[in-house]
Protein backbone atom coordinates (compact mmCIF):
# COMPACT_ATOMS: atom_id res chain seq x y z
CA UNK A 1 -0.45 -2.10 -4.23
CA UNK A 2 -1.10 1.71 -4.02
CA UNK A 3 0.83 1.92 -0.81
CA UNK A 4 4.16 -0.15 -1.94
CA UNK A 5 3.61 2.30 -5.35
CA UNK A 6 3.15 5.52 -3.37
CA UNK A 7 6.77 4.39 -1.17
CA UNK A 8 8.43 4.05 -3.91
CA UNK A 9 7.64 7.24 -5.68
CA UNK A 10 8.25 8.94 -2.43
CA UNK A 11 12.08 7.47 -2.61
CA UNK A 12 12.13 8.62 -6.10
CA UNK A 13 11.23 12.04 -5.20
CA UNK A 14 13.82 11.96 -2.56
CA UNK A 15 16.11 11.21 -4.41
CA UNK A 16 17.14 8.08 -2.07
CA UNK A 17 17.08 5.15 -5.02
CA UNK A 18 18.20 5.00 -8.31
CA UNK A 19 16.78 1.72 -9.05
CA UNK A 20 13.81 -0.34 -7.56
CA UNK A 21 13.97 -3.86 -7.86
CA UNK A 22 10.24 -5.40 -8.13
CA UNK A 23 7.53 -6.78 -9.98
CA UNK A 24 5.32 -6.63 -12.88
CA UNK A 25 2.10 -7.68 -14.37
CA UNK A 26 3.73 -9.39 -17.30
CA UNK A 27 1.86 -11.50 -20.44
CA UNK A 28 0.83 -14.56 -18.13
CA UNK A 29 1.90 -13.59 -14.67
CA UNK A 30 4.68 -11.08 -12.78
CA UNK A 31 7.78 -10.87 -13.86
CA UNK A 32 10.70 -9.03 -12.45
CA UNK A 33 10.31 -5.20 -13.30
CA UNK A 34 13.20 -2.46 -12.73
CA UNK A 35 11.77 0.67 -11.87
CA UNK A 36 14.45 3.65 -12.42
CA UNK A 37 11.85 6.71 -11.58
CA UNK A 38 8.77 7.82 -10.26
CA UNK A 39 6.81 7.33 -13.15
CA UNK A 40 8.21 3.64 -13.62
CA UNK A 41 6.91 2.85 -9.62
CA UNK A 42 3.11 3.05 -11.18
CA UNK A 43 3.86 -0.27 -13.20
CA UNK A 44 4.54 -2.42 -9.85
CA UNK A 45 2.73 -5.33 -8.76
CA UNK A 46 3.24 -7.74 -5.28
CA UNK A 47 0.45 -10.61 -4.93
CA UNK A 48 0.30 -14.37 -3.87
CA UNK A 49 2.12 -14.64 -8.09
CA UNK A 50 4.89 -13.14 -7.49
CA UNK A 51 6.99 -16.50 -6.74
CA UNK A 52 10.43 -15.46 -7.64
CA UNK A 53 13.33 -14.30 -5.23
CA UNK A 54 14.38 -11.33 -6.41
CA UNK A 55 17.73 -11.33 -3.77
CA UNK A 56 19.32 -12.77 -6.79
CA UNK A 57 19.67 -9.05 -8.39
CA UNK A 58 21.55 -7.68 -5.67
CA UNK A 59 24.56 -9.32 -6.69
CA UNK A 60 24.38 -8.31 -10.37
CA UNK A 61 27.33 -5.81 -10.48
CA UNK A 62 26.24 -4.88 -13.76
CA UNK A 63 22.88 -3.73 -12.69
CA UNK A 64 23.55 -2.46 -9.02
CA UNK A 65 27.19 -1.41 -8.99
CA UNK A 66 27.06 2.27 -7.52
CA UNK A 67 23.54 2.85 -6.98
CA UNK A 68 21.26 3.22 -4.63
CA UNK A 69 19.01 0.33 -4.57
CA UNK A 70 15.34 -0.73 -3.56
CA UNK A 71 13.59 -3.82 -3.27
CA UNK A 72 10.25 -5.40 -2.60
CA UNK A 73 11.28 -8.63 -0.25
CA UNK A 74 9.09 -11.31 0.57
CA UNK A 75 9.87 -13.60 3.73
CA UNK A 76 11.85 -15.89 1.36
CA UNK A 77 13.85 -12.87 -0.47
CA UNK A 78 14.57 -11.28 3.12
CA UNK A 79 16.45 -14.47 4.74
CA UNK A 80 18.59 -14.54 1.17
CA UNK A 81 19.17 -10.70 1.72
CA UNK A 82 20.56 -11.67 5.16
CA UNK A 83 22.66 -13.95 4.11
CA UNK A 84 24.13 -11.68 2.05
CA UNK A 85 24.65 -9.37 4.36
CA UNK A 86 26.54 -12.24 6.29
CA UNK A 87 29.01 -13.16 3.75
CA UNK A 88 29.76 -9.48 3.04
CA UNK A 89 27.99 -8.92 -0.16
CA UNK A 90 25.62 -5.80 0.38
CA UNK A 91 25.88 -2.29 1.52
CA UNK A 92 23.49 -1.37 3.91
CA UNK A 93 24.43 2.22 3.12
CA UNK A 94 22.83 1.70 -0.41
CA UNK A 95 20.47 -0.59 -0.07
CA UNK A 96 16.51 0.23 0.83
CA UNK A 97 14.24 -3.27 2.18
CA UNK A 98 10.42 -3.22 1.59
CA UNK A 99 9.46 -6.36 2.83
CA UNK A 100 5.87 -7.70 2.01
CA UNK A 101 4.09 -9.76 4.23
CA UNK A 102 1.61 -12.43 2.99
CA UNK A 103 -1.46 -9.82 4.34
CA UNK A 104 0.06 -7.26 1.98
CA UNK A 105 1.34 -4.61 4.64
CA UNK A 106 4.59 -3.03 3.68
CA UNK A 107 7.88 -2.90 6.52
CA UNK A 108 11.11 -0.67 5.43
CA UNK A 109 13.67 -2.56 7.34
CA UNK A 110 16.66 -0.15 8.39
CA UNK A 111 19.14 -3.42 8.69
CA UNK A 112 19.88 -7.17 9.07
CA UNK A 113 19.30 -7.38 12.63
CA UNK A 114 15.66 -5.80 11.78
CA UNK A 115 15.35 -8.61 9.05
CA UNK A 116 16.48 -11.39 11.49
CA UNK A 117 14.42 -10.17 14.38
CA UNK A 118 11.38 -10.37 11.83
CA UNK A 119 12.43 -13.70 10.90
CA UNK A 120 12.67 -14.57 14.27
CA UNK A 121 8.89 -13.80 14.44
CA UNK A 122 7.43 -14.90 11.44
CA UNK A 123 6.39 -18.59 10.25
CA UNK A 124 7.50 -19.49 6.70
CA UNK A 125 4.80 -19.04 3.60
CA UNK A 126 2.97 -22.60 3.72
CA UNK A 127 4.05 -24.97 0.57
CA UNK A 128 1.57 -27.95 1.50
CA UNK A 129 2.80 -29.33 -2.07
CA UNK A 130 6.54 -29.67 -1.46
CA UNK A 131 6.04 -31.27 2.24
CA UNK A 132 3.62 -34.01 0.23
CA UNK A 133 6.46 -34.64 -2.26
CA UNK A 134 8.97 -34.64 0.74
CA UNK A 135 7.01 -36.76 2.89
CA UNK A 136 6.63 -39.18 -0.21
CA UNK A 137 10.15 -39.20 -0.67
CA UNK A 138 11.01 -39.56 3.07
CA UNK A 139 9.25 -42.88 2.89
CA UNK A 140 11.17 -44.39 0.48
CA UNK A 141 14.15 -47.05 0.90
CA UNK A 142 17.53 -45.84 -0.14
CA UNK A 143 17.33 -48.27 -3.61
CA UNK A 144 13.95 -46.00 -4.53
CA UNK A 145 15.42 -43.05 -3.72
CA UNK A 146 18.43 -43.47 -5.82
CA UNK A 147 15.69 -44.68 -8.67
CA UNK A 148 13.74 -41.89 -8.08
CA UNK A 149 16.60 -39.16 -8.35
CA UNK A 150 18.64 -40.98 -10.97
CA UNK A 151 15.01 -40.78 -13.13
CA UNK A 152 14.66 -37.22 -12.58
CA UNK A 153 18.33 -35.80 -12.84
CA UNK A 154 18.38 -37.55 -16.38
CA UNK A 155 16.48 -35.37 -17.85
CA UNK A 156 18.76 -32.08 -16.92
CA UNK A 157 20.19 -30.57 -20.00
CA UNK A 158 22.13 -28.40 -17.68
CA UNK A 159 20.78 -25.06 -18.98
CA UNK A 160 21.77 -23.99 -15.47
CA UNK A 161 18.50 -21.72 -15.30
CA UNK A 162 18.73 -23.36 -11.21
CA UNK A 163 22.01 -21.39 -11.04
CA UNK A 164 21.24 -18.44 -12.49
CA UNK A 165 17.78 -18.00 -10.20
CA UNK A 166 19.75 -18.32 -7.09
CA UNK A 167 21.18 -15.49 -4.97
CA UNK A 168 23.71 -17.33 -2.85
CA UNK A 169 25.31 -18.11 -6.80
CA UNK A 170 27.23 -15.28 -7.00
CA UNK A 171 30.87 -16.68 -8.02
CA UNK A 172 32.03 -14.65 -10.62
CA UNK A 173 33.68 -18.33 -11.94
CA UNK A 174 31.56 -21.46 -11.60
CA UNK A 175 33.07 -25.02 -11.04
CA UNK A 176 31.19 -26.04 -14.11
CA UNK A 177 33.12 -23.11 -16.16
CA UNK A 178 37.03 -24.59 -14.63
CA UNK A 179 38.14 -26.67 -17.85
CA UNK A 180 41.51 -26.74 -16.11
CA UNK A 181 40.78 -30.03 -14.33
CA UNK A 182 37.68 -30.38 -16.00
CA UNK A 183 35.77 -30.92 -12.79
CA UNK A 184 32.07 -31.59 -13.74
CA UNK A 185 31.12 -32.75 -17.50
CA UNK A 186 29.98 -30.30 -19.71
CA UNK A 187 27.63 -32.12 -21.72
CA UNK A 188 24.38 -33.63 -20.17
CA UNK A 189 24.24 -37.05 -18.56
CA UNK A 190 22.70 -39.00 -15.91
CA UNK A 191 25.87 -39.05 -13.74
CA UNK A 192 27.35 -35.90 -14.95
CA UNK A 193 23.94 -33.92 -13.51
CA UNK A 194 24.33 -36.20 -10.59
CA UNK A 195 27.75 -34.41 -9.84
CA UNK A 196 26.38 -30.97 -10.84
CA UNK A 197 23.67 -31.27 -8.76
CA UNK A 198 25.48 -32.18 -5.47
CA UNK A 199 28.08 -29.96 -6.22
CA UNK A 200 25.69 -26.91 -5.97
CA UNK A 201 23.24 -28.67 -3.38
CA UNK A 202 27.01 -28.79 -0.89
CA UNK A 203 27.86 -25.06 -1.87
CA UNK A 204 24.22 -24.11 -0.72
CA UNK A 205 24.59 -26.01 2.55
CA UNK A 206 24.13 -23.76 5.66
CA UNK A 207 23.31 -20.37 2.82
CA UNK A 208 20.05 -21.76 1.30
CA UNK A 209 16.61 -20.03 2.23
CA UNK A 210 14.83 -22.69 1.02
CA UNK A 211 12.88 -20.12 -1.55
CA UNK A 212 12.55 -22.75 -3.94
CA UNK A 213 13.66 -20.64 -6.93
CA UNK A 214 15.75 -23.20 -8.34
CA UNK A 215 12.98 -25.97 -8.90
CA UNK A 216 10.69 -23.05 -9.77
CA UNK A 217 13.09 -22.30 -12.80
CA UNK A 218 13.92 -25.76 -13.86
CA UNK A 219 11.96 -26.03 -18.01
CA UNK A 220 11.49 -29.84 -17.01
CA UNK A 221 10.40 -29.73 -13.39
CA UNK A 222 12.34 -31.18 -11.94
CA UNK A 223 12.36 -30.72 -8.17
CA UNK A 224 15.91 -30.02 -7.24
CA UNK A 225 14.96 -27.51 -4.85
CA UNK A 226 13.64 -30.58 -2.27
CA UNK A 227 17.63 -31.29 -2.49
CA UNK A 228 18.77 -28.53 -0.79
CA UNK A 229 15.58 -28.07 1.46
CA UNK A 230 16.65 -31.58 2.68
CA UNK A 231 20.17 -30.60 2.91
CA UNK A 232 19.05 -27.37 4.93
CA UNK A 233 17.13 -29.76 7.46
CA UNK A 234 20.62 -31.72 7.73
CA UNK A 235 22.28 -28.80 8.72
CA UNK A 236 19.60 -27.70 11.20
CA UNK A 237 19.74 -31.06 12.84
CA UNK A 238 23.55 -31.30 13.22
CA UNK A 239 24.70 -27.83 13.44
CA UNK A 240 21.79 -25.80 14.61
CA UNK A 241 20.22 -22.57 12.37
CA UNK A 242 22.29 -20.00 14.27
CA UNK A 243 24.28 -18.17 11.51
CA UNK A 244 26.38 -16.06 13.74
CA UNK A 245 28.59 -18.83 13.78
CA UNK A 246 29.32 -19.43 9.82
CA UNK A 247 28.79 -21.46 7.16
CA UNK A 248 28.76 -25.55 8.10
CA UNK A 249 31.38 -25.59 5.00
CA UNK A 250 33.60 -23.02 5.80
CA UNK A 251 33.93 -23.22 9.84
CA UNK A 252 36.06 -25.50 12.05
CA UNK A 253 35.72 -26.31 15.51
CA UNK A 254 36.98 -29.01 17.69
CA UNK A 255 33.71 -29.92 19.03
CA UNK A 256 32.00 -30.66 15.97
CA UNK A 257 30.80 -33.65 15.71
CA UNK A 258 32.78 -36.49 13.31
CA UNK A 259 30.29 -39.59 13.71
CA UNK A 260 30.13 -39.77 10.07
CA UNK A 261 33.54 -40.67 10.13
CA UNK A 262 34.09 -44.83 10.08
């Protein structure tokens, strides 16, 4: 930790941040931490605990607008900073990248095609217990699978704590805030999360970095995350992983492919 603490002072003293965006050692485990000097850089943390993507800050006008911004990214935090970058969201000009590998060794990355060519290089963090849950689910007929999501999504309360730990949700208005048509129920049932759910599983399609965040901040567990991680391997199969060429949900071309039309 002393050398992501000692960077950070530096940019302090250099007056090239006003804010660093990290982590730390909170009551039971890391939270995020905002560093806005020197002195504040001693309190931050990275390790194996620090689960969170903190991407999601980036976006916060309220906290970013007009500064000069650091962050500690891990692999998962990086490809949701490039997507950013992609739909126009981030000044490079103001923005600093430390991005933390899993042996600890810091990288300042000077711009997206740095990130992607990193990327491009390095295997995602292992999650040996999602792929058993996925594989579990994989082997199920459609009339379990239905059981098995219908079972889970009944429990959502819709606190929206999924939303709010995502950094590709960034609309300043949410479909679940339109009253005028009221497009997804605001109170909490079975088929009203059912619409809420695929409703932000589609708007992720072809953004998501499959971080996880969302299932991480679900109170009940529930493992909505696996939706769009299965809706990210759709999009990989049908429309490749290159994102030069746009979102799957907001491109057209002539040659896409319309099988799923009967």
């Amino acid at each position: 930790m002393s050398e992501l603490i000692n960077k950070v002072k530096e940019l302090f003293d250099k007056e090239a941040i006003d804010l660093f965006i990290g982590y730390e050692e909170g009551s039971r485990r890391p939270r995020p931490f905002f560093a806005k000097n020197a002195t504040d850089a001693t309190k931050l943390v990275f390790d194996d605990r620090c689960q969170g993507n903190l991407a999601v800050y980036l976006t916060r006008k309220d906290l970013v607008r007009g500064k000069r911004v650091g962050i500690s990214a891990s692999y998962y935090a990086l490809k949701s900073i490039s997507q950013l970058f992609n739909e126009n969201q981030l000044n490079k000009d103001l923005l600093t990248i430390i991005g933390i590998g899993s042996d600890g060794n810091l990288s300042v990355f000077e711009g997206q095609e740095q990130i992607k060519a990193y990327l491009k290089e390095t295997p995602p963090p292992a999650k040996p217990e999602d792929d058993e849950l996925v594989s579990k689910i994989n082997a199920m007929s459609p009339a379990e699978r239905w059981e098995f999501w219908t079972d889970e999504l009944s429990k959502c309360f819709k606190c929206y704590a999924c939303r709010a730990a995502c950094p590709m949700c960034y609309c300043t208005k949410c479909i679940v805030e339109v009253n005028r048509p009221q497009w997804i129920q605001p109170w909490a049932s079975t088929l009203g999360n059912m619409e809420w759910q695929i409703n932000r599983v589609m708007h992720m399609a072809g953004r998501c970095s499959d971080c996880g965040s969302c299932g991480t901040a679900c109170p009940l567990g529930i493992p909505i995350h696996l939706l769009t991680h299965k809706m990210k391997e759709s999009v990989l199969a049908n429309f490749g992983g290159d994102d030069e060429r746009g979102n799957v949900l907001s491109t057209f071309k002539p040659e896409d492919q319309e099988s799923f039309i009967l």
